[in-house]
Protein backbone atom coordinates (compact mmCIF):
# COMPACT_ATOMS: atom_id res chain seq x y z
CA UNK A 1 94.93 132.29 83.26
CA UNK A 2 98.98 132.76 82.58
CA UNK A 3 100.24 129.92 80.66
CA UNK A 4 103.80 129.59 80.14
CA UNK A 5 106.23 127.12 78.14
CA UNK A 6 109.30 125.53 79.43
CA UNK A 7 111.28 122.77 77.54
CA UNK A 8 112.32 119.46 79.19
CA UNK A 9 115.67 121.45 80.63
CA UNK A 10 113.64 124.22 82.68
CA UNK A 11 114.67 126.58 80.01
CA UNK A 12 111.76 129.06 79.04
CA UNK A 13 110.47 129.88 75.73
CA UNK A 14 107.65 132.32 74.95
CA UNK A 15 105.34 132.98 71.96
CA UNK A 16 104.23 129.83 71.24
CA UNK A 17 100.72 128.95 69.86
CA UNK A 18 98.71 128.36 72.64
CA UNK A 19 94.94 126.86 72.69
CA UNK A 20 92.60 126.45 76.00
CA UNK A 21 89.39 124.80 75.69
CA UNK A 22 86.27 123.41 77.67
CA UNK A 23 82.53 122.51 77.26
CA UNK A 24 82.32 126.81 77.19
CA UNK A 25 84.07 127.71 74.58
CA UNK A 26 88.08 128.38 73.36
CA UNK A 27 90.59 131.16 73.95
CA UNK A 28 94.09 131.31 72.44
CA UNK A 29 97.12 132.96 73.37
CA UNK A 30 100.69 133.62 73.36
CA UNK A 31 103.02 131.71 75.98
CA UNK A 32 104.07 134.31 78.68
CA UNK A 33 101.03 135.67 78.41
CA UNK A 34 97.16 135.96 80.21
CA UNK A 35 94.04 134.51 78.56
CA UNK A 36 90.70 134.74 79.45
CA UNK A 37 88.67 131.36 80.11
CA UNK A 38 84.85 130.37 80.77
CA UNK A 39 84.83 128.60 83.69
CA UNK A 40 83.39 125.30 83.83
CA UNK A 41 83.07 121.96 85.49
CA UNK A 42 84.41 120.17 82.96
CA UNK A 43 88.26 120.15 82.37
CA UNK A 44 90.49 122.91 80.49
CA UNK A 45 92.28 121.17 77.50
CA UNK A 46 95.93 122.76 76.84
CA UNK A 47 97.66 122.98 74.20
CA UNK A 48 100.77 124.75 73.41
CA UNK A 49 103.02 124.78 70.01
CA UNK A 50 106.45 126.01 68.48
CA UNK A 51 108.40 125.12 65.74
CA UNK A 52 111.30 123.01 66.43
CA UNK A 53 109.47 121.85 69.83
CA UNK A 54 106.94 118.90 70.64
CA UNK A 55 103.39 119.87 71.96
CA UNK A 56 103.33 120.93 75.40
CA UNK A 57 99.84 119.93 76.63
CA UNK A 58 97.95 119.83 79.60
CA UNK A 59 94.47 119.19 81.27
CA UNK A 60 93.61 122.11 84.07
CA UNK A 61 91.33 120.47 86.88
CA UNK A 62 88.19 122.29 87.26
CA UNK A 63 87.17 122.63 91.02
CA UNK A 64 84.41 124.06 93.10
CA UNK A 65 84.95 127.56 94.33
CA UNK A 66 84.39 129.48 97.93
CA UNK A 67 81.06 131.06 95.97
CA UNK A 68 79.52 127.97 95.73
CA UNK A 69 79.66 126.70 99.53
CA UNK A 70 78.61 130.03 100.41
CA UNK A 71 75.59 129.67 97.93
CA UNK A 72 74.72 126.57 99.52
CA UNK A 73 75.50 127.46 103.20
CA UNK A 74 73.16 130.41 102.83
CA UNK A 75 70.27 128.01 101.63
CA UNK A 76 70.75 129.48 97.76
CA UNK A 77 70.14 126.51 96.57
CA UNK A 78 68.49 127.63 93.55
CA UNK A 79 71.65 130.05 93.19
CA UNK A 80 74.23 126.95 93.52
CA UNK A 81 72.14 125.39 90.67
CA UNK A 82 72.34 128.30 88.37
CA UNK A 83 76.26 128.74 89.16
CA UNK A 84 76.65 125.50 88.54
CA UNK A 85 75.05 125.22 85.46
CA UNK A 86 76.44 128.55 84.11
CA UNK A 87 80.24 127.54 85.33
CA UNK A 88 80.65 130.37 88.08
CA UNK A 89 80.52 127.70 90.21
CA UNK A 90 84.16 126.53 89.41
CA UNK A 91 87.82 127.55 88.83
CA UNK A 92 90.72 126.57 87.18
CA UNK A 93 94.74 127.10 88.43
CA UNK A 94 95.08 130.75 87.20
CA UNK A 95 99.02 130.69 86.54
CA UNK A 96 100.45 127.34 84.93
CA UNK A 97 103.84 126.42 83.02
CA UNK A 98 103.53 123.40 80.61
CA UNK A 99 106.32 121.44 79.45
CA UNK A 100 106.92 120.76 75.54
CA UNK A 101 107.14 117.16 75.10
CA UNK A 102 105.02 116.53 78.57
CA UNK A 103 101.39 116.16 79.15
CA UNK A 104 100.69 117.14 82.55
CA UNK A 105 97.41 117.44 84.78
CA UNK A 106 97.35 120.79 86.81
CA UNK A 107 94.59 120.33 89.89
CA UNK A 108 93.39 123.78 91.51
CA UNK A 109 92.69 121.76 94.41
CA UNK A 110 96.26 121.74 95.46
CA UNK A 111 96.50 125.57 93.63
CA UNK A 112 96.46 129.35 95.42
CA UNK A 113 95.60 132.52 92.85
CA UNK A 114 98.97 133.98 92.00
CA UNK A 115 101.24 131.58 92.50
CA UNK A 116 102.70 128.93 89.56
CA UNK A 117 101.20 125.46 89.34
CA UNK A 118 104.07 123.15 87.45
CA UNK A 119 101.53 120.30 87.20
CA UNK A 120 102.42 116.14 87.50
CA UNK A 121 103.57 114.28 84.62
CA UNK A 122 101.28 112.52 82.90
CA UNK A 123 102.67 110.91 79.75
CA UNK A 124 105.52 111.88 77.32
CA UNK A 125 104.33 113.81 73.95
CA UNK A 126 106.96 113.06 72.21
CA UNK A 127 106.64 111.43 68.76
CA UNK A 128 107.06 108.12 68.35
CA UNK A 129 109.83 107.81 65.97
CA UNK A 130 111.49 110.26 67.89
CA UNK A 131 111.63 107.94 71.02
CA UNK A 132 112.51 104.97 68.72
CA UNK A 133 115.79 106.67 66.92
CA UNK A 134 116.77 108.29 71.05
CA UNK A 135 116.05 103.85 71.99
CA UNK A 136 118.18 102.56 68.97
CA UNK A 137 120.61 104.84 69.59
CA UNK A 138 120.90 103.65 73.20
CA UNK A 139 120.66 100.22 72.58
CA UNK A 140 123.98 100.72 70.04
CA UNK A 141 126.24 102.32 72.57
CA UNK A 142 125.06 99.12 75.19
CA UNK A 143 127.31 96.04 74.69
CA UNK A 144 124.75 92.83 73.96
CA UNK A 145 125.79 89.80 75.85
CA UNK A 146 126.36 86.56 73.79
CA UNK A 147 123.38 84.52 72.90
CA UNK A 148 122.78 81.69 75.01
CA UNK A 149 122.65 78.39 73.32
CA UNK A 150 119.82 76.73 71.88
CA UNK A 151 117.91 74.38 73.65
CA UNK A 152 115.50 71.33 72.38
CA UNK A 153 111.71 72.51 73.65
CA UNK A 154 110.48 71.29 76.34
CA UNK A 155 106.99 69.49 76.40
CA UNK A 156 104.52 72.05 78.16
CA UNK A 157 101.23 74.26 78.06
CA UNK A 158 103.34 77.73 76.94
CA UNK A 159 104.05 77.60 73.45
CA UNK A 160 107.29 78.95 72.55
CA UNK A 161 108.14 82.52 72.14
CA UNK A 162 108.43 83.45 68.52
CA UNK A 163 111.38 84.06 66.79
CA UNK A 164 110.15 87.66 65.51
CA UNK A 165 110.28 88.75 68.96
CA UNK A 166 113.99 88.52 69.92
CA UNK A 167 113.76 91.12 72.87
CA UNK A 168 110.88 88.95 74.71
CA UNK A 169 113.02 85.30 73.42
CA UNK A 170 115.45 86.60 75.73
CA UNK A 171 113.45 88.18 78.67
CA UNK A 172 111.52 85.22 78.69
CA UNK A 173 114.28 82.23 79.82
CA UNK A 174 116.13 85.20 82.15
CA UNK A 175 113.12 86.79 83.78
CA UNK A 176 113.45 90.20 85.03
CA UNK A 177 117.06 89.72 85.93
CA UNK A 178 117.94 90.05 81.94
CA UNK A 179 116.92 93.83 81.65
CA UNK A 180 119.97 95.76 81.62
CA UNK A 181 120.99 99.25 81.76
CA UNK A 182 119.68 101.38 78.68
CA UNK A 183 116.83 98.88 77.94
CA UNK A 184 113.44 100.01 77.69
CA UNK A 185 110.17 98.82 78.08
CA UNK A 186 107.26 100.30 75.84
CA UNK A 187 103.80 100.50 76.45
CA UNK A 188 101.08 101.98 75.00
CA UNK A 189 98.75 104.18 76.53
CA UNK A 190 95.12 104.14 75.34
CA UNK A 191 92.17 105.99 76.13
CA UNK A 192 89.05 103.82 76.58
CA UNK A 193 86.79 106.07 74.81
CA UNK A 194 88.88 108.07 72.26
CA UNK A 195 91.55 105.14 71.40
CA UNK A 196 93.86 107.79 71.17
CA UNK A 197 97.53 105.43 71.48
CA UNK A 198 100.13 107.77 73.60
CA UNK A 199 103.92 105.85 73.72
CA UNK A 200 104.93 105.66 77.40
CA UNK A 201 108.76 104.18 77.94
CA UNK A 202 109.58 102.50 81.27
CA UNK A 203 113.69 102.99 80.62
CA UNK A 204 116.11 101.20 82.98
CA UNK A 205 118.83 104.34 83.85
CA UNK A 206 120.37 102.09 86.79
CA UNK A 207 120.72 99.08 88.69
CA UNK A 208 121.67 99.08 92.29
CA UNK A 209 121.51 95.68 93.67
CA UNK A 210 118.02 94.17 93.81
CA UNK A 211 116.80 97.16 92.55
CA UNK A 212 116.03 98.76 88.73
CA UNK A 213 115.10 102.47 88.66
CA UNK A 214 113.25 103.35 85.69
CA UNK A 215 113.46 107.13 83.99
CA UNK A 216 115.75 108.61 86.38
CA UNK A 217 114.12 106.79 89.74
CA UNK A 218 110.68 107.89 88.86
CA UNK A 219 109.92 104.28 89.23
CA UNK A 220 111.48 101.46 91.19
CA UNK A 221 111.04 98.24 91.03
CA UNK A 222 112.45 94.99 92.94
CA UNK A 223 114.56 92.45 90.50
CA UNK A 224 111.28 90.42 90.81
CA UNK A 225 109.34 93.15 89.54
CA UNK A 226 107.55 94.08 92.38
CA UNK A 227 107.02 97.65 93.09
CA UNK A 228 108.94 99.71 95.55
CA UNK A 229 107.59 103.34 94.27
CA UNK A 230 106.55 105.62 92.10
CA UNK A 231 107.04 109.47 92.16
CA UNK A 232 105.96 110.32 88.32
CA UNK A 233 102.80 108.59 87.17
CA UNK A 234 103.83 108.05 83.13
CA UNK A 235 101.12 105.60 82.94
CA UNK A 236 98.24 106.90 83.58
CA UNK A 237 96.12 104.74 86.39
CA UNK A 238 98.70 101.92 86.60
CA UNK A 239 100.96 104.49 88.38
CA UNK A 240 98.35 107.19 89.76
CA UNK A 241 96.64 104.76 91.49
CA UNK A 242 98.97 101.48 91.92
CA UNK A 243 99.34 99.93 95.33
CA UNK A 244 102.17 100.22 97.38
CA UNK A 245 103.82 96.78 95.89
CA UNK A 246 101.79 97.14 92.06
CA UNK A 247 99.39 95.29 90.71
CA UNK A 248 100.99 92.02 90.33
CA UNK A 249 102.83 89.64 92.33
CA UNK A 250 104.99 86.46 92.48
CA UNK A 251 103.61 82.86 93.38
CA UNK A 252 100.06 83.97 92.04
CA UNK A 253 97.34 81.11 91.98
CA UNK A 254 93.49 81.48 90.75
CA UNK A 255 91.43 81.36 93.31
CA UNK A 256 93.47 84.11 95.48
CA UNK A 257 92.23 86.85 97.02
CA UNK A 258 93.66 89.95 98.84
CA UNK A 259 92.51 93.23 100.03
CA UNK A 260 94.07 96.38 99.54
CA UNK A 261 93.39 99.81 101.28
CA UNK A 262 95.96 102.18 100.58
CA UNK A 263 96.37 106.42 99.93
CA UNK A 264 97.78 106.59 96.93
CA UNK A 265 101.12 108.69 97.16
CA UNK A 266 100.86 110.42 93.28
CA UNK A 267 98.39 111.41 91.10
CA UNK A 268 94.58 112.34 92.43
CA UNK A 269 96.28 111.15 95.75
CA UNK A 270 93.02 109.52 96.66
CA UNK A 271 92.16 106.72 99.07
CA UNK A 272 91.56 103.03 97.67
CA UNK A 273 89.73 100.25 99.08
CA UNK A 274 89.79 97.41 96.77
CA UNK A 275 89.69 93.64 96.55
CA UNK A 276 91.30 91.41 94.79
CA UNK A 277 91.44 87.93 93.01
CA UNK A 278 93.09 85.92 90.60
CA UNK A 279 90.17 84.85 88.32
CA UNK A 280 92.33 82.37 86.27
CA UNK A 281 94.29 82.34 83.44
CA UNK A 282 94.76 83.46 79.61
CA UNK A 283 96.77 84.16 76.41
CA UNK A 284 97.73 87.60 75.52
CA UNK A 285 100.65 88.19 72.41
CA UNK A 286 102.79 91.14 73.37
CA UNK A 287 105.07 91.79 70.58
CA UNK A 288 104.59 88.76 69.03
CA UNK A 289 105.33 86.15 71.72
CA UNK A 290 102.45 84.14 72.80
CA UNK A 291 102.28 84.46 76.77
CA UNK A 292 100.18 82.56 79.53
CA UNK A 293 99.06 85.22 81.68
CA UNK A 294 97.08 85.58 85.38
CA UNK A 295 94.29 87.70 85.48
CA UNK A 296 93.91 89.61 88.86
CA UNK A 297 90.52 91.29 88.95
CA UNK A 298 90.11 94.31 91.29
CA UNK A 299 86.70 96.06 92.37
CA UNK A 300 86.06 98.79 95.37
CA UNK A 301 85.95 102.28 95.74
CA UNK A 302 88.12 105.07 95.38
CA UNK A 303 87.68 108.38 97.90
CA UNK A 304 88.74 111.42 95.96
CA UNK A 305 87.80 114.95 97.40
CA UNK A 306 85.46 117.56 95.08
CA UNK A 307 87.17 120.82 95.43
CA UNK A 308 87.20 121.94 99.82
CA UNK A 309 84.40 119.57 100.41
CA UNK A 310 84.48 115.95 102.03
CA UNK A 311 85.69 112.75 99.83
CA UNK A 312 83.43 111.20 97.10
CA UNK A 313 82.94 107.48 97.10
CA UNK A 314 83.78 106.76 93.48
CA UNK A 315 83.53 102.89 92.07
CA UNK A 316 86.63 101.62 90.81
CA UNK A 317 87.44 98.41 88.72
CA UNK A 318 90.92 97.15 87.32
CA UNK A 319 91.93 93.59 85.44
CA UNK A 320 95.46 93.53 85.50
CA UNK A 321 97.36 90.91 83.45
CA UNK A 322 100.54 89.39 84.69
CA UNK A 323 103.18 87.78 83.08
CA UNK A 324 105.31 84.71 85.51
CA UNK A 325 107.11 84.64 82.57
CA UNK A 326 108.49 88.54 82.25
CA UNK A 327 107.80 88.92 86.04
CA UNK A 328 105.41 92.20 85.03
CA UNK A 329 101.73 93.25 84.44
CA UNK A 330 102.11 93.11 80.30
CA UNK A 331 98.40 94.73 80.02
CA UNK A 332 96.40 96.74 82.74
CA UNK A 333 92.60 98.21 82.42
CA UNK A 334 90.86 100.64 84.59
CA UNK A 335 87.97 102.62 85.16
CA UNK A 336 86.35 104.70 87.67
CA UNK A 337 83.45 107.18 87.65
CA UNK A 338 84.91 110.62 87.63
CA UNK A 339 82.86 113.26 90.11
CA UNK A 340 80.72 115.88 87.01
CA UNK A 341 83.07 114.23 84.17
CA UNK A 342 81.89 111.20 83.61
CA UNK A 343 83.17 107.40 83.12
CA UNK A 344 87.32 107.58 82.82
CA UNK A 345 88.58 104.44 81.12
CA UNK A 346 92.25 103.45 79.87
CA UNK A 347 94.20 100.66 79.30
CA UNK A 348 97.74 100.03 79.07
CA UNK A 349 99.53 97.65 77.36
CA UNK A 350 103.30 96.20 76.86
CA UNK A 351 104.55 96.56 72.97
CA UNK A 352 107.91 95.75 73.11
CA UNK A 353 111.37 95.54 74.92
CA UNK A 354 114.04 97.63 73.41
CA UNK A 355 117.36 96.66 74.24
């Protein structure tokens, strides 16, 4: 496999530390240059690092190969068993260009030998802090509208928002309409069995009527925070696999149910059949406001294709937590049964609005 490293601005840089690994073993190597790897069935972790830069990482899609159909075609079953147990029976992109700063996924399924494979955005690697001080400075060079005035509380269910959460005080009496150009809204991205936490900034670069584009139109949204698409999934599952409107919606009520069959148009690009309901309500405290929110619960199955061969009926469940309130899902959780990889799970969650 050639591994190379670009940064963010398509400018490449070679000789960085580089570090492929599976279930088989490790190799390491030197950007702009060819490693050897096991092959497996099981992903090839990616890692790439220079001074001065953010990781570059990566997960390689392992895939079965022509070999194994043949095997199988041929009535070698025994053979397909030993190739797949040994690895031969899969293969990984053999030429791929990681991104420092970027975690991307690189499939073989949608791979030829010799030719480049530039991956999908996953998630941002970029350090924390890093994407706070690039946010603060942002939020300085946006003017801040005038507070509005105080108002007595009025009697209801919701308790207020509290006062250590001015961004949300303010979202909350505007609704969506109050996000502005050069605000930002932070999630976290968390892996259901690792816990590993992975920042992942929804950040409003324009406005155009009824519309907000988010990180340079990767995602658009309608002013009442329905979805309108979503070319760069950031967030994991909630984008990879979001139907065409999102997981939430205006005017919810428990007790409602919808069904949604859909191809979705990023990530795996696999074919969802799912049903939904609104199973009632709760309390979740996003930054430290106290919000009422609707839980939609959604269960079906998700067709994904294994390598050349047909689709694989995969079960797939979702809770997705929407906020009337902020007009958005605040927390999202999803898991499905990946084909020889096991359970995926991941959940994620609203921190905080930077503005």
């Amino acid at each position: 496999m050639k591994v190379e490293t670009f940064t963010a601005k398509g400018e490449t840089l070679v000789g960085a530390d580089c570090r492929l690994s599976n279930d088989k073993g490790s190799a390491s190597v030197l950007s702009g240059q060819s490693a050897l790897v096991r092959r497996s069935g099981g992903n090839l972790m990616m890692r790439c690092e220079l001074s001065g830069q953010p990781a570059a990482t990566g997960q390689a899609v392992s895939r079965a190969n022509a070999g194994l159909a043949g095997n199988i075609l041929l009535g070698g079953v025994l053979g397909a068993a030993v190739d797949v147990g040994t690895g031969a029976a899969y293969t990984y992109p053999t030429w791929v260009r990681l991104v420092f700063g970027e975690d991307r996924l690189y499939d073989r399924g949608d791979h030829r030998d010799n030719t480049v494979a530039a991956g999908t955005v996953v998630r941002s690697n970029l350090p924390a802090t890093a994407e706070r001080k690039e946010e603060s400075a942002v939020v300085a060079a946006t003017p801040v509208a005038a507070p509005l005035p105080a108002s007595p509380p009025a009697p209801a269910p919701t308790p207020p928002v509290a006062a250590s959460s001015p961004a949300l005080a303010a979202a909350k009496p505007q609704g969506p309409l109050a996000l502005r150009q050069g605000n930002s809204l932070e999630y976290a991205l968390i892996d259901g069995f690792t816990q590993v936490r992975t920042p992942v900034h929804y950040r409003v670069d324009r406005i155009d009527g009824d519309r907000i584009l988010f990180n340079q139109g990767a995602r658009i949204e309608k002013a009442d925070g329905q979805l309108v698409s979503v070319s760069s999934p950031a967030g994991g599952l909630f984008d990879s696999a979001s139907p065409p409107d999102g997981w939430g919606r205006p005017a919810l009520a428990p007790g409602m149910r919808w069904r949604s069959e859909y191809t979705a148009s990023n990530g795996e690009k696999a074919r969802f059949e799912l049903d939904a309901s609104v199973v009632g309500t709760s309390r979740l405290t996003v930054d430290g406001a106290d919000l009422t929110v609707q839980q939609i619960a959604y269960q079906g199955w998700m067709f994904a294709a294994v390598g050349n061969g047909p689709a694989q009926a995969l079960p797939f469940k979702a809770t997705a937590y929407y906020s009337p309130d902020m007009a958005r899902v605040v927390r999202f959780e999803a898991e499905y049964r990946r084909v020889y990889l096991g359970m995926a799970r991941e959940t994620l969650e609203l921190v905080r609005v930077w503005r």
